[in-house]
N, C-alpha and C. Protein backbone atom coordinates (compact mmCIF):
# COMPACT_ATOMS: atom_id res chain seq x y z
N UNK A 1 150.49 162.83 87.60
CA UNK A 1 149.87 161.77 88.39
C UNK A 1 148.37 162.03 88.57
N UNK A 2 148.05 163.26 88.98
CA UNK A 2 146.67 163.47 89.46
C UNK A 2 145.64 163.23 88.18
N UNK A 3 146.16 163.72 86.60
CA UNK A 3 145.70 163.92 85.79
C UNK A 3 145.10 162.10 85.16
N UNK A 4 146.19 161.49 85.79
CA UNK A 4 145.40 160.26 84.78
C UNK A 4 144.95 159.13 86.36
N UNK A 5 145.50 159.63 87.52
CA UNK A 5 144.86 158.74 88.61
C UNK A 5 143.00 158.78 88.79
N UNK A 6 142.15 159.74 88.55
CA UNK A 6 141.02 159.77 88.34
C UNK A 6 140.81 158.68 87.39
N UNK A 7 141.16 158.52 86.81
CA UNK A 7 140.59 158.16 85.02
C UNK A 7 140.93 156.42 85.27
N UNK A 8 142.19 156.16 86.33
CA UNK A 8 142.69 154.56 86.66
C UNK A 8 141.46 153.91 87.61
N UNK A 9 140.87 154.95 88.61
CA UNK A 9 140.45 155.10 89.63
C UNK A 9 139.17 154.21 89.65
N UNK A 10 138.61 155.11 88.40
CA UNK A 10 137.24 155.02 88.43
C UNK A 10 137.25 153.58 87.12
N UNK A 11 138.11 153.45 86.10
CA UNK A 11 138.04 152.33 85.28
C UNK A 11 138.30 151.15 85.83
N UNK A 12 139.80 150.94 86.67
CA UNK A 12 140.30 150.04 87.29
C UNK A 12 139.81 149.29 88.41
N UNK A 13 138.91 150.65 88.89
CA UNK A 13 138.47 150.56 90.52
C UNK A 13 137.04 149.81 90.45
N UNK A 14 136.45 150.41 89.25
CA UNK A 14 135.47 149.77 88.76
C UNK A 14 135.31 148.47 88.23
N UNK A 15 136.26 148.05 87.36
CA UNK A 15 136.15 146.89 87.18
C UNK A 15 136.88 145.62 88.13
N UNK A 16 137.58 145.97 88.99
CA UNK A 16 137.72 145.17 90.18
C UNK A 16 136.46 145.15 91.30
N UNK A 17 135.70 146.26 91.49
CA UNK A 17 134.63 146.10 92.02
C UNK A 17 133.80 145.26 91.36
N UNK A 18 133.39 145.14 90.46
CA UNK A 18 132.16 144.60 89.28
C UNK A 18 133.07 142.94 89.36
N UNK A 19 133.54 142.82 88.94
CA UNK A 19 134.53 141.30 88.82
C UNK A 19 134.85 141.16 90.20
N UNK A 20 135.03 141.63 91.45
CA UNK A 20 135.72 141.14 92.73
C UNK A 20 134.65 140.87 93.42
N UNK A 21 132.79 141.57 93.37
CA UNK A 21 132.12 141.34 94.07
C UNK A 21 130.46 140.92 93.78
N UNK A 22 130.62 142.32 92.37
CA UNK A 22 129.07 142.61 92.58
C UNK A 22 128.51 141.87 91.03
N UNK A 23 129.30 140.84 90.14
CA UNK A 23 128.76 140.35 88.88
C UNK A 23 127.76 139.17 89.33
N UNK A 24 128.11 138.60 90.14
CA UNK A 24 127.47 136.88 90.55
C UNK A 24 126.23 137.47 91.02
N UNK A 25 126.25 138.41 92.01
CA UNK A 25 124.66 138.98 92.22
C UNK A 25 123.98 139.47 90.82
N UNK A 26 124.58 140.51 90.14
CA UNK A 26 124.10 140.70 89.09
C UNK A 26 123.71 139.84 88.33
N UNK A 27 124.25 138.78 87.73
CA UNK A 27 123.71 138.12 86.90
C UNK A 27 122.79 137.00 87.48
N UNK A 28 122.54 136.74 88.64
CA UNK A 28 121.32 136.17 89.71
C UNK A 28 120.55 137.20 89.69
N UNK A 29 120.51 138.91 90.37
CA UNK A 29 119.60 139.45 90.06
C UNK A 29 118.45 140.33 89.12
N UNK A 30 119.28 140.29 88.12
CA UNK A 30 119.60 141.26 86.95
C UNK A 30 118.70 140.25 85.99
N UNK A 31 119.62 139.71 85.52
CA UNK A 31 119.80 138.78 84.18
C UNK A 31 118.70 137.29 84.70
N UNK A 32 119.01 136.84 86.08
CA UNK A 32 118.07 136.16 86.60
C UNK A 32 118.54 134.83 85.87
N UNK A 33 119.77 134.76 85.81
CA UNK A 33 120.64 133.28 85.88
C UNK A 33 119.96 132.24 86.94
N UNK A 34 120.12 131.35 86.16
CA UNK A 34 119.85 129.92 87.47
C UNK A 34 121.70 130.00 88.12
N UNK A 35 122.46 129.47 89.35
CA UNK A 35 123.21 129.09 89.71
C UNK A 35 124.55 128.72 89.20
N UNK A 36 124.17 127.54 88.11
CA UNK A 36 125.20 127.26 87.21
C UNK A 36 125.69 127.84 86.07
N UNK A 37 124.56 128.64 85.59
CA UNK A 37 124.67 130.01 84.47
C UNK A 37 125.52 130.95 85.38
N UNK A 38 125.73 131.82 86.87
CA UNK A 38 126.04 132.80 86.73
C UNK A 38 127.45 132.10 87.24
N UNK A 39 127.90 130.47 87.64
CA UNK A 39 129.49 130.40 87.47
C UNK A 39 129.91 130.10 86.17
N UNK A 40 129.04 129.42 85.06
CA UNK A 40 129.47 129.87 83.67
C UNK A 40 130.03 131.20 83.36
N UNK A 41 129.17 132.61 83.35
CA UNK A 41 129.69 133.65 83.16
C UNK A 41 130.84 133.83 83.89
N UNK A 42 130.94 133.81 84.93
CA UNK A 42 131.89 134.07 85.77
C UNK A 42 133.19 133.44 85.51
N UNK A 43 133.17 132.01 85.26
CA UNK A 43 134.36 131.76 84.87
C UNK A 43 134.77 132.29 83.11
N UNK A 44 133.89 132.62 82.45
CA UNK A 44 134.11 133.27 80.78
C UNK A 44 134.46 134.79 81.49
N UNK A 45 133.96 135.25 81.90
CA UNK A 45 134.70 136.40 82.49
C UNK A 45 136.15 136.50 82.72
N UNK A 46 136.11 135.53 83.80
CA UNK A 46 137.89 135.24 84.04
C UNK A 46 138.68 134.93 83.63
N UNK A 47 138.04 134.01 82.66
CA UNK A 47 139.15 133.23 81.44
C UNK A 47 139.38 135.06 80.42
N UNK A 48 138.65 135.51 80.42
CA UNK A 48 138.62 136.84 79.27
C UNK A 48 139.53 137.86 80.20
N UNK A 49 139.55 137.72 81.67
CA UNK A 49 140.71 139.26 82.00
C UNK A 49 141.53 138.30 82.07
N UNK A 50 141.76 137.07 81.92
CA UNK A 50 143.17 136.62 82.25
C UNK A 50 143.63 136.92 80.47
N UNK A 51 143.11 136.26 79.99
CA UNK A 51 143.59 136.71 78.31
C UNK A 51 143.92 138.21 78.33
N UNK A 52 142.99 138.80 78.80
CA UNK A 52 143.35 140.75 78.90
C UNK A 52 144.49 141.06 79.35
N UNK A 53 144.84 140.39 80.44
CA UNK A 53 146.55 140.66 81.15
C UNK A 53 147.34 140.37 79.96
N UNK A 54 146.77 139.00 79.14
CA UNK A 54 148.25 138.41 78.60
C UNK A 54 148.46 139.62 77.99
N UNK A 55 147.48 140.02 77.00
CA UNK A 55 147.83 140.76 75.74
C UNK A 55 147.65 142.77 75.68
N UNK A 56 147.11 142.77 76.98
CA UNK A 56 147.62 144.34 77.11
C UNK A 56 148.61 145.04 76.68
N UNK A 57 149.98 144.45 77.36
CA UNK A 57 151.21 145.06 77.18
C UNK A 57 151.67 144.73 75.76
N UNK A 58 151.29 143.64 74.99
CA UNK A 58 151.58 143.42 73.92
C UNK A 58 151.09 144.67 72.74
N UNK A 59 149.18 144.77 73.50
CA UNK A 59 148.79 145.72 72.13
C UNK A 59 149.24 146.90 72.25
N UNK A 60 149.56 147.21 73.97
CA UNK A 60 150.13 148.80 74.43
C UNK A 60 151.38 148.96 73.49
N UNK A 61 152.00 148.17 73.39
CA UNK A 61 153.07 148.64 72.26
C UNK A 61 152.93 148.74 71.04
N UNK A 62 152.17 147.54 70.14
CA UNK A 62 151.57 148.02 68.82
C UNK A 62 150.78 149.30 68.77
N UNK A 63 150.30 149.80 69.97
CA UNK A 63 149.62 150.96 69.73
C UNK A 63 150.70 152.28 69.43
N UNK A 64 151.76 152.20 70.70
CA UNK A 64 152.57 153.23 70.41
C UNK A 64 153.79 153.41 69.49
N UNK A 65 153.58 151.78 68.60
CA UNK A 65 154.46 152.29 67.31
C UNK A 65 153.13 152.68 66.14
N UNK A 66 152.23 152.94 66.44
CA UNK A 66 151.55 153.51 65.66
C UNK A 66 151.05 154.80 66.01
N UNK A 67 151.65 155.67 66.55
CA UNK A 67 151.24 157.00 67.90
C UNK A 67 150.54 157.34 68.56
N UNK A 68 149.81 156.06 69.03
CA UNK A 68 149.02 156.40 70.28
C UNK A 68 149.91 155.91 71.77
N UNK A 69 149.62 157.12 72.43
CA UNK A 69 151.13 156.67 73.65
C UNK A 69 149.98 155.50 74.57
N UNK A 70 150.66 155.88 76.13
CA UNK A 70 150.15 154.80 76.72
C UNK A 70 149.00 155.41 77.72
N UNK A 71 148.68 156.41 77.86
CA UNK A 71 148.32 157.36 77.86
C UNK A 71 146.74 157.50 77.19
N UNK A 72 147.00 157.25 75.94
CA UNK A 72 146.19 157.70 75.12
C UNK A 72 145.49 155.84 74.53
N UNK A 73 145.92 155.33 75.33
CA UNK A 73 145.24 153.35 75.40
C UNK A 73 144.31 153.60 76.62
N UNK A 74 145.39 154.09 77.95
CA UNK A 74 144.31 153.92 79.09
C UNK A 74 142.84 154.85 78.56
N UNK A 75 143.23 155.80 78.16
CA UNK A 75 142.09 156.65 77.65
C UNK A 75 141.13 155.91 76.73
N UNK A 76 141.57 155.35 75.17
CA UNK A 76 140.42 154.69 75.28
C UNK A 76 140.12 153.34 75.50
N UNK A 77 140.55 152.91 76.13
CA UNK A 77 140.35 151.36 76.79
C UNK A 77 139.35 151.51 77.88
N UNK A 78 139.56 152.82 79.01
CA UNK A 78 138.25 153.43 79.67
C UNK A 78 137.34 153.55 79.27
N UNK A 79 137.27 154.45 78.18
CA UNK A 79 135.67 154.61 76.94
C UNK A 79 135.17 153.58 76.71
N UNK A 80 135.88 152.65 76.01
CA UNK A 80 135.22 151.51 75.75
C UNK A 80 134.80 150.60 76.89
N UNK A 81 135.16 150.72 78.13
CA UNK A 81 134.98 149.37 79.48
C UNK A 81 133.61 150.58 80.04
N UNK A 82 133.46 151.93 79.55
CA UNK A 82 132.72 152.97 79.91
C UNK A 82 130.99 152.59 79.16
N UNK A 83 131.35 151.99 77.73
CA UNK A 83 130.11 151.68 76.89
C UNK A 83 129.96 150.20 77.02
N UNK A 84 130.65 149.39 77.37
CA UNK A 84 130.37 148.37 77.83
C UNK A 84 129.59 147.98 78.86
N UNK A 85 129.89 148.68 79.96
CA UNK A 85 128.98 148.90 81.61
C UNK A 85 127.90 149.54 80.56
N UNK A 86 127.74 150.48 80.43
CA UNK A 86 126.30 151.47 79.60
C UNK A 86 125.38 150.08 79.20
N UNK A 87 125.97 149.19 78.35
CA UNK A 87 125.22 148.00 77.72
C UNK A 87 125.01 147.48 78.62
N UNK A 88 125.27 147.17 79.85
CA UNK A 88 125.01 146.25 80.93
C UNK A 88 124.00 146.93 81.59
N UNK A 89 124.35 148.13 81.69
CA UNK A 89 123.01 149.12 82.44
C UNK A 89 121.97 149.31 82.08
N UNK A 90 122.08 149.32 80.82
CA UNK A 90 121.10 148.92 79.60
C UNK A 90 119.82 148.18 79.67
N UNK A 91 120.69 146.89 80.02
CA UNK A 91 120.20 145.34 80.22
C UNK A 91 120.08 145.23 78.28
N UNK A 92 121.34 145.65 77.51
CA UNK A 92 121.16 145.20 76.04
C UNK A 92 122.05 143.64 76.14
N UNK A 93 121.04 142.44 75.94
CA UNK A 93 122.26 141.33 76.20
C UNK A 93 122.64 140.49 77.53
N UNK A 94 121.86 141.09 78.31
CA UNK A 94 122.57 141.01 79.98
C UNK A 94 122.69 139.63 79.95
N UNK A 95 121.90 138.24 79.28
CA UNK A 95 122.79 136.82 79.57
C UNK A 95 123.90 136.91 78.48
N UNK A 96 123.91 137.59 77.30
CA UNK A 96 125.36 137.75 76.69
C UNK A 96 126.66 137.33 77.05
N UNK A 97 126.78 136.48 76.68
CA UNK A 97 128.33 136.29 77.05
C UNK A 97 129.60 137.79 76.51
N UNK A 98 129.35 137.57 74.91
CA UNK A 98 130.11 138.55 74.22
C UNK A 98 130.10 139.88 75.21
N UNK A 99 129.02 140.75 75.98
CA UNK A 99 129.63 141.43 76.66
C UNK A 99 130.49 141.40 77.92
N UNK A 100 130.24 140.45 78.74
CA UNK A 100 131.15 139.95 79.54
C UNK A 100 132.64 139.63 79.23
N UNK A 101 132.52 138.95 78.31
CA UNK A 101 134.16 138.78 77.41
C UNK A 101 134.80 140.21 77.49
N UNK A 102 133.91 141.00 76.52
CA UNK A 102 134.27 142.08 76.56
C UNK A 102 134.92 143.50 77.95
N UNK A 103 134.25 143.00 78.71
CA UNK A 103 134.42 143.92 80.08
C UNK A 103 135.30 142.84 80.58
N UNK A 104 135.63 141.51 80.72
CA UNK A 104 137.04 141.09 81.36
C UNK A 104 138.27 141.34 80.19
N UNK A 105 138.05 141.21 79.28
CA UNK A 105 139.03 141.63 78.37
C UNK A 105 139.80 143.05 78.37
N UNK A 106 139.10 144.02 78.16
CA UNK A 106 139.18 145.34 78.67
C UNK A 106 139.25 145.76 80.39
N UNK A 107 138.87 145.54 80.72
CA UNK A 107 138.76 145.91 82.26
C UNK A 107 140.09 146.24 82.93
N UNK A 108 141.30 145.61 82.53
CA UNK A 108 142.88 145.65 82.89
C UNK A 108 143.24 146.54 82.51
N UNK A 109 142.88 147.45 81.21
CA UNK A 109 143.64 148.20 80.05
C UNK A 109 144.49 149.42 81.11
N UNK A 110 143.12 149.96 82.43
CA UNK A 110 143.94 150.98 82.87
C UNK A 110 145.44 150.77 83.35
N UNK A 111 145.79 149.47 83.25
CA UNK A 111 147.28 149.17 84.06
C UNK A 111 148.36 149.99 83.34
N UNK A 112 148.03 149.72 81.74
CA UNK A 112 148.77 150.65 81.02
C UNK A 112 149.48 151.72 82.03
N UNK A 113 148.78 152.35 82.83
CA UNK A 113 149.28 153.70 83.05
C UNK A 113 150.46 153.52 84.00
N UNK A 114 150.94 152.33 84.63
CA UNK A 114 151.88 152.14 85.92
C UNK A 114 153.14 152.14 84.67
N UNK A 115 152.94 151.71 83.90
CA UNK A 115 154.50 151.63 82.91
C UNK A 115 154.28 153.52 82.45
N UNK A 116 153.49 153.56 82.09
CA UNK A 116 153.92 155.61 81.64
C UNK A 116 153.87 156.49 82.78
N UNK A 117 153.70 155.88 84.11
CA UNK A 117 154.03 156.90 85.23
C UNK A 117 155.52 156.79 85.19
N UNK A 118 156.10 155.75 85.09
CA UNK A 118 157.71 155.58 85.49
C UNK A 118 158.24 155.97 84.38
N UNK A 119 157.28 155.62 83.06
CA UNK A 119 158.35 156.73 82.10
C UNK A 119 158.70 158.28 82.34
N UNK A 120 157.38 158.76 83.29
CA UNK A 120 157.26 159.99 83.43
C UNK A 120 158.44 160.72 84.10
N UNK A 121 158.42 159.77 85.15
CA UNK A 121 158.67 160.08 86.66
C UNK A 121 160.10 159.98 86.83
N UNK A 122 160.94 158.78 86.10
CA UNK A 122 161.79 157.93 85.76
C UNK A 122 162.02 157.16 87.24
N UNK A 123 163.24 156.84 86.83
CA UNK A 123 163.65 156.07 88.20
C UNK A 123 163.31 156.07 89.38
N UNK A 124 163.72 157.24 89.38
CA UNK A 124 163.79 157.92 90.79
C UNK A 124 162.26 157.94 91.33
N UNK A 125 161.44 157.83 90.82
CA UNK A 125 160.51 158.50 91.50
C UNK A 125 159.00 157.63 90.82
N UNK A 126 159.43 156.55 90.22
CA UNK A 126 158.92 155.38 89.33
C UNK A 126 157.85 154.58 90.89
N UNK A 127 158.74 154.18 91.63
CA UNK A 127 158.25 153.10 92.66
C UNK A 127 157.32 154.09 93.55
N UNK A 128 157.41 155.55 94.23
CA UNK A 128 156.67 156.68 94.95
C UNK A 128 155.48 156.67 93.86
N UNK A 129 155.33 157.03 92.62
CA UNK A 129 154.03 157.23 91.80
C UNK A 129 153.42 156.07 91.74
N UNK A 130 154.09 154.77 91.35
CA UNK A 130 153.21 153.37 91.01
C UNK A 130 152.50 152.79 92.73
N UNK A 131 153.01 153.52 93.58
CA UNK A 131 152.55 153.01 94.83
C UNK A 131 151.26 153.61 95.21
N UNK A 132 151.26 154.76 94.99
CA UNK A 132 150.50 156.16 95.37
C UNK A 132 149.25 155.55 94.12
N UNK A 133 149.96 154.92 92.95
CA UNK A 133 148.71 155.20 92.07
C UNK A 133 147.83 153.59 92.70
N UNK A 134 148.90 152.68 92.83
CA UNK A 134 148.33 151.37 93.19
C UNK A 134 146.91 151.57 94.55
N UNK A 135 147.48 152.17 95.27
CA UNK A 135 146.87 152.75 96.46
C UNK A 135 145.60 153.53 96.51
N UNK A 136 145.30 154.64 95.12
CA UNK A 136 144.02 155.20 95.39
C UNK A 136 143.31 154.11 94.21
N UNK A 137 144.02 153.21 93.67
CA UNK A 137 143.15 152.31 92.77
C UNK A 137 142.28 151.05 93.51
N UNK A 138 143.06 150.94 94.60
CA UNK A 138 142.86 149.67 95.49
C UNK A 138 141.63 150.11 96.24
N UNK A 139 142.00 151.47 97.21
CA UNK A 139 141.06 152.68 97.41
C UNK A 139 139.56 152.66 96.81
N UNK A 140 139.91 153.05 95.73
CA UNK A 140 138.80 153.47 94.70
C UNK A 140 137.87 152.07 94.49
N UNK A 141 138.92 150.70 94.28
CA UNK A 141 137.47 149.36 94.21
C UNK A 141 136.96 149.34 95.37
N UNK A 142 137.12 149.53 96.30
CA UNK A 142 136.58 148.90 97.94
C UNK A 142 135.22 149.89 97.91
N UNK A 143 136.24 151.34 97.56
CA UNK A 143 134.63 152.38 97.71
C UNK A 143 133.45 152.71 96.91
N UNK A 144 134.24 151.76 95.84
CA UNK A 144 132.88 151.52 94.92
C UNK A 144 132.09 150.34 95.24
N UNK A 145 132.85 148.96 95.76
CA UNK A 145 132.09 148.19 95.91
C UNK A 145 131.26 148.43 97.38
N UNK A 146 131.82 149.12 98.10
CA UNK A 146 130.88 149.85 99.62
C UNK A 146 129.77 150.76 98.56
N UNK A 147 129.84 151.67 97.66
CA UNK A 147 128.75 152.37 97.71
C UNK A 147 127.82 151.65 96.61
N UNK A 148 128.17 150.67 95.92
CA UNK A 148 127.14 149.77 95.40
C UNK A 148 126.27 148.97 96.28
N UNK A 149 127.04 148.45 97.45
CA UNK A 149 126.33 147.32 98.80
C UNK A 149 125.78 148.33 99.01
N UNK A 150 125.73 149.58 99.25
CA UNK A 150 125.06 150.90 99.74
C UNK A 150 123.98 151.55 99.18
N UNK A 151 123.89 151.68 97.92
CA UNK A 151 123.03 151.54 97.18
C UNK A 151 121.82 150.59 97.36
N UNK A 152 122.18 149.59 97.06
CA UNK A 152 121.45 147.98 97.17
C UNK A 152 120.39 148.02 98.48
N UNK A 153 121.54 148.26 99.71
CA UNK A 153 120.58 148.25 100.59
C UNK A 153 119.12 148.96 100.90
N UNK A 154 119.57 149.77 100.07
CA UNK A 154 118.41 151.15 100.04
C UNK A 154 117.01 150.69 99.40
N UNK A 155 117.13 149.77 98.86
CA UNK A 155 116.01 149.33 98.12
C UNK A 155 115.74 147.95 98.58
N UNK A 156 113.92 148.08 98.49
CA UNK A 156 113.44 146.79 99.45
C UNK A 156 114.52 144.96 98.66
N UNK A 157 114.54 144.32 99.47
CA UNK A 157 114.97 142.63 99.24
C UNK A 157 113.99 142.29 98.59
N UNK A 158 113.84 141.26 97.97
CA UNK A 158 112.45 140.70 96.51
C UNK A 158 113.03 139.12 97.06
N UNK A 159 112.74 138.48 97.76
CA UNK A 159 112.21 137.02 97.90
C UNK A 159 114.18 136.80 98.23
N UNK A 160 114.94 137.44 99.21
CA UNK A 160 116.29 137.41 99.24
C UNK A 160 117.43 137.54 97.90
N UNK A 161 117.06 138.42 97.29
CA UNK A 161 117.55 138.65 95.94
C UNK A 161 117.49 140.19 96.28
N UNK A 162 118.49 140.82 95.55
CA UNK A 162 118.46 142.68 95.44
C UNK A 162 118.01 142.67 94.28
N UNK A 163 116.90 143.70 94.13
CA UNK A 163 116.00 144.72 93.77
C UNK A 163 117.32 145.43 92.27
N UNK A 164 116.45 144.37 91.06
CA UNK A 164 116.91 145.16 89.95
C UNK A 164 117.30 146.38 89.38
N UNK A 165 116.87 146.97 90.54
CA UNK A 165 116.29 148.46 89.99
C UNK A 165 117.53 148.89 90.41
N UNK A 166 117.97 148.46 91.61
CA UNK A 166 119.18 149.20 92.40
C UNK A 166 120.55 149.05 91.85
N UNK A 167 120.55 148.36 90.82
CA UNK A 167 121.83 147.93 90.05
C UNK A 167 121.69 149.33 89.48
């Protein structure tokens, strides 16, 4: 549990923070969208993790009849939602749609891991791990999206807009 709850924590936690709070500022402060541009992205975003849900569990299994377990998806489905943010931090693209697609598409992958805890764990002990893991994941977005508002604040306001820099 401990070994892959970091790794859900910070991917999962992250991209529910980034998608639950802090993209619509970003792409107003960042990217410097007019209004109707940053609910464009926003809804291509959403339309892209809702597609991500459909087909997770689908590719999680083409993956592991080809031997990568489930395990070894959350792993790199992280990397990649890991170089995706990098491009955003970047600012390579930032009105880009294609990366946005990309980070709602990916952004789910860590769920993978609630089906290989209960393989782990089995029955018995399936619903105690998926709770515990649900819990420091839920955990983990709130305290990322607190230490991003936290961040932010730290740096002067620019005409009621946050300060690019602080992203």
């Amino acid at each position: 549990f401990w070994r892959i709850a970091p790794v859900v924590c910070i991917a999962q936690g992250g991209g529910l923070a980034v998608q639950g709070l802090w993209a619509g500022p970003w792409f107003r402060d960042v990217a410097g969208l007019p209004p109707l541009d940053v609910a464009h992205h926003l809804l291509v975003m959403s339309i892209a993790l809702t597609v991500g849900f459909t087909i997770t569990g689908p590719i999680s299994e083409l993956c592991e009849r080809v031997g990568i377990s489930k395990i070894g998806v959350v792993g790199l489905g992280s990397l990649v939602i890991a170089g995706v943010l990098a491009l955003l931090a970047l600012e390579i693209t930032p009105r880009g749609y294609w990366v946005w697609i990309l980070f709602g598409l990916l952004s789910n992958v860590p769920i993978v891991a609630f089906p290989a805890l209960s393989e782990h764990f089995g029955a018995e002990y399936s619903g105690r791990s998926n709770t515990a893991l649900n819990l420091v994941m839920f955990t983990s977005a709130f305290t990322v999206q607190y230490l991003v508002g936290h961040v932010l604040d730290r740096r002067p306001v620019l005409e009621g807009r946050y300060d690019p820099a602080g992203y």
